[in-house]
Structure formats: C-alpha cells, structure tokens
C-alpha atoms as a PDB file:
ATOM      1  CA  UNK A   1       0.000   0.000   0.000  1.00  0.00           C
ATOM      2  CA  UNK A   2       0.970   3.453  -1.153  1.00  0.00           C
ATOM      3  CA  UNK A   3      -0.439   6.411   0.743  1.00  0.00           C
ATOM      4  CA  UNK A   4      -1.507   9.767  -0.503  1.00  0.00           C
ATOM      5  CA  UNK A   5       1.016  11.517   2.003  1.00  0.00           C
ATOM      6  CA  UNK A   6       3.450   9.163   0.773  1.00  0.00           C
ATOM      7  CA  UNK A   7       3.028  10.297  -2.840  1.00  0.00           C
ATOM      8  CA  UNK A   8       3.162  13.697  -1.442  1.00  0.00           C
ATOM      9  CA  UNK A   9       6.696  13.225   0.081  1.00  0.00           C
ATOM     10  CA  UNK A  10       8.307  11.500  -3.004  1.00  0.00           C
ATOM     11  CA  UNK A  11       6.850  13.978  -5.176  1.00  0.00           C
ATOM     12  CA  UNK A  12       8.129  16.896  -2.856  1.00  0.00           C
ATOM     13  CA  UNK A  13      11.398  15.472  -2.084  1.00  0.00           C
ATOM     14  CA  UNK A  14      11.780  14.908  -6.381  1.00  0.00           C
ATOM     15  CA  UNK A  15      10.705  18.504  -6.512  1.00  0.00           C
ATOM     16  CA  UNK A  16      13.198  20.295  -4.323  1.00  0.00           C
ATOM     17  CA  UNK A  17      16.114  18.390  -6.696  1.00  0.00           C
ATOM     18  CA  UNK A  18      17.148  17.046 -10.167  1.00  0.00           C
ATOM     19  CA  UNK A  19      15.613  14.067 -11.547  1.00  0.00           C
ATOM     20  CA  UNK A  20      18.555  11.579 -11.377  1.00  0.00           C
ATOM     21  CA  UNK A  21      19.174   8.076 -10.572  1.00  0.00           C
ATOM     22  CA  UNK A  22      20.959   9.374  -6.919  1.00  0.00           C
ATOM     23  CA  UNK A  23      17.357  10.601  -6.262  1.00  0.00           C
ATOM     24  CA  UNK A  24      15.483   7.268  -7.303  1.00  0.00           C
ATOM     25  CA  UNK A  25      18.549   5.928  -4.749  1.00  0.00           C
ATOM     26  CA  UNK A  26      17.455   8.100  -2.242  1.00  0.00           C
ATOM     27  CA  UNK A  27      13.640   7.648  -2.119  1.00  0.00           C
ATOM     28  CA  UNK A  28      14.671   4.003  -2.111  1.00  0.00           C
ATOM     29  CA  UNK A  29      16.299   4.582   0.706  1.00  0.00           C
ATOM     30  CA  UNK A  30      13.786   6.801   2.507  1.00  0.00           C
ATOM     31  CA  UNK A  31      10.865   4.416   1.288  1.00  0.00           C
ATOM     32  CA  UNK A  32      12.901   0.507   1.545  1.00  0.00           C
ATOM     33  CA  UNK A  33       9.547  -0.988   1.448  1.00  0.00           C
ATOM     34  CA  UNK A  34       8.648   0.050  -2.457  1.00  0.00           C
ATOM     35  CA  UNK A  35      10.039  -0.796  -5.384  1.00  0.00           C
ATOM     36  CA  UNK A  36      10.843   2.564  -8.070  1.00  0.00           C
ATOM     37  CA  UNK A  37      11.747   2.792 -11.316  1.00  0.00           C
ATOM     38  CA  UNK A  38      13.006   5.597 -13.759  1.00  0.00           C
ATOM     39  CA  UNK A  39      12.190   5.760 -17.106  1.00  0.00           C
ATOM     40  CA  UNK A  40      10.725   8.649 -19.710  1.00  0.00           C
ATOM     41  CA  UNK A  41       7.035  10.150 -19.687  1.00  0.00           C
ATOM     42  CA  UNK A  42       6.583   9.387 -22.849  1.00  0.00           C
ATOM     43  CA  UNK A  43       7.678   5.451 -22.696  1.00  0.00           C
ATOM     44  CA  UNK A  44       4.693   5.098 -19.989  1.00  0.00           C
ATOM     45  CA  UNK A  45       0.557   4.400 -21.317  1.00  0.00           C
ATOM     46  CA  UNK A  46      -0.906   5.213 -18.237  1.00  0.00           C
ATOM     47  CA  UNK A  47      -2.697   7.485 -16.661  1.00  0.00           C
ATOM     48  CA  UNK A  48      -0.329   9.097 -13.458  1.00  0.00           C
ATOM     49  CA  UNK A  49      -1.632   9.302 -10.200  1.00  0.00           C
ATOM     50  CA  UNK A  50       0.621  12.319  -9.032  1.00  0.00           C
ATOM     51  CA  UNK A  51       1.253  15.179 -11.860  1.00  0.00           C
ATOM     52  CA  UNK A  52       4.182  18.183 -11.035  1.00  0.00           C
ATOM     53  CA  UNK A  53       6.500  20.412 -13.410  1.00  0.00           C
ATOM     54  CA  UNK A  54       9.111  17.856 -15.058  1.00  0.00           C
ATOM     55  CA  UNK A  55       7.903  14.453 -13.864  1.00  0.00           C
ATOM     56  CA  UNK A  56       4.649  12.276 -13.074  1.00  0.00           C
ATOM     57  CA  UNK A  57       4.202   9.495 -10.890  1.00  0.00           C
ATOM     58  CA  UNK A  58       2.579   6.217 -11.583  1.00  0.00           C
ATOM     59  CA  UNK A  59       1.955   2.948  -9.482  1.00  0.00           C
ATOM     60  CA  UNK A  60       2.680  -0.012 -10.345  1.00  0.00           C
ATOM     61  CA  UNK A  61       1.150  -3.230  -8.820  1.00  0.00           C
ATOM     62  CA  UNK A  62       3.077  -6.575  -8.787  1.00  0.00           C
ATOM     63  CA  UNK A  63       0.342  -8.814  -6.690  1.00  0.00           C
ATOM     64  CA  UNK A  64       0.047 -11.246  -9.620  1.00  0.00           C
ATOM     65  CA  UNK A  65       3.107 -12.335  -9.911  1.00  0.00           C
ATOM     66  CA  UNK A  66       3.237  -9.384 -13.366  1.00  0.00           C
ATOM     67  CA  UNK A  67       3.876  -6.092 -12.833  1.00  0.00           C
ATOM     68  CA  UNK A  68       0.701  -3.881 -13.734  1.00  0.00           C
ATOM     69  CA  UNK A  69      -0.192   0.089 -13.736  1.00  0.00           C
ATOM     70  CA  UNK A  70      -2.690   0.672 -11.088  1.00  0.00           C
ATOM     71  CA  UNK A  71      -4.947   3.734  -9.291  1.00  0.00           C
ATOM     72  CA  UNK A  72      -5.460   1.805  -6.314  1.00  0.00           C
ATOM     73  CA  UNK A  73      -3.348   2.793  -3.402  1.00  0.00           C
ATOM     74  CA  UNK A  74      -4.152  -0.195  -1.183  1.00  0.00           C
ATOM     75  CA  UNK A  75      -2.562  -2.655  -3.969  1.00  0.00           C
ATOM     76  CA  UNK A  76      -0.001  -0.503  -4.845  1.00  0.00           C
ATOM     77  CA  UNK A  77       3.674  -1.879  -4.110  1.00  0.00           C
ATOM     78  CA  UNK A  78       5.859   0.745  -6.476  1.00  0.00           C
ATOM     79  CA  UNK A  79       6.013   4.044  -7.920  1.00  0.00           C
ATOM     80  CA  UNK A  80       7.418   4.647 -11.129  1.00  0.00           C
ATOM     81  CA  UNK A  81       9.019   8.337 -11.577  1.00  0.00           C
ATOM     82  CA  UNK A  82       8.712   9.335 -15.075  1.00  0.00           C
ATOM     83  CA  UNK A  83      10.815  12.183 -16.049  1.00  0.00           C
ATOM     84  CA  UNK A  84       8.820  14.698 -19.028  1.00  0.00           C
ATOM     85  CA  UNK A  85      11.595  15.727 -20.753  1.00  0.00           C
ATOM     86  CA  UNK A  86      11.355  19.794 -22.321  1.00  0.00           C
ATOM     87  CA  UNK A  87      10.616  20.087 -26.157  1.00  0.00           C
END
C-alpha cells in the first residue's frame, strides 16, 4: 500500500532536486519498502496518479506475480518516476 502523504513526500522530495538516478537511490532509501523505477514520460501508457513540473508518478502493482499500472493505493507496491523531458 501506497499512501496519498506518501506520494506527497516523493513527489516533494523529487521537486526540491534534479531528476537523477541518486534521487530514485534516495527515495529508495527513505521508502525501503517500495520498489521505483526511472524511465521517460513518454515510454509510460498510463494514466499518473501524481502530476508536477518535469515528472509524473505512476503505481505499479506486482500482486500477480506481473507487474501492472494501477490507481489503487491499497494494492499498490511501487512508484514509477517518469521524467517529461522539455521540447
């Protein structure tokens, strides 16, 4: 489970920094019991759950043994960071 203040602090602590694999390090560090990944905005098709300047966040579900994009917080086991990079 994910919770909205949760989603608040990795989105804050993203947003007072530069998108870089030292921060995925660090939220990994600050939150050991989810999984994140890093990839580009434009490589995910889903809808995020968390929307700021430069990057979205999406969940990701792995309960089925496959890793899925979900909404729901209570399933939720990772957040994928997805940098949007400028035009």
């Amino acid at each position: 489970m994910i919770s909205r203040e949760q989603l608040r602090q990795i989105g804050q602590l993203i947003s007072n920094t530069s998108l870089s694999e030292e921060v995925i390090a660090e939220l990994r560090g600050e939150f050991p019991d989810h999984h994140f990944t890093y990839c580009q905005d434009d490589d995910v098709m889903a809808a995020p759950v968390y929307e700021s300047e430069g990057f979205n966040l999406y969940l990701v579900d792995s309960s089925s043994h496959c890793l899925s994009f979900t909404k729901d917080m209570e399933v939720a086991t990772g957040v994928v960071v997805a940098e949007i990079e400028e035009e």
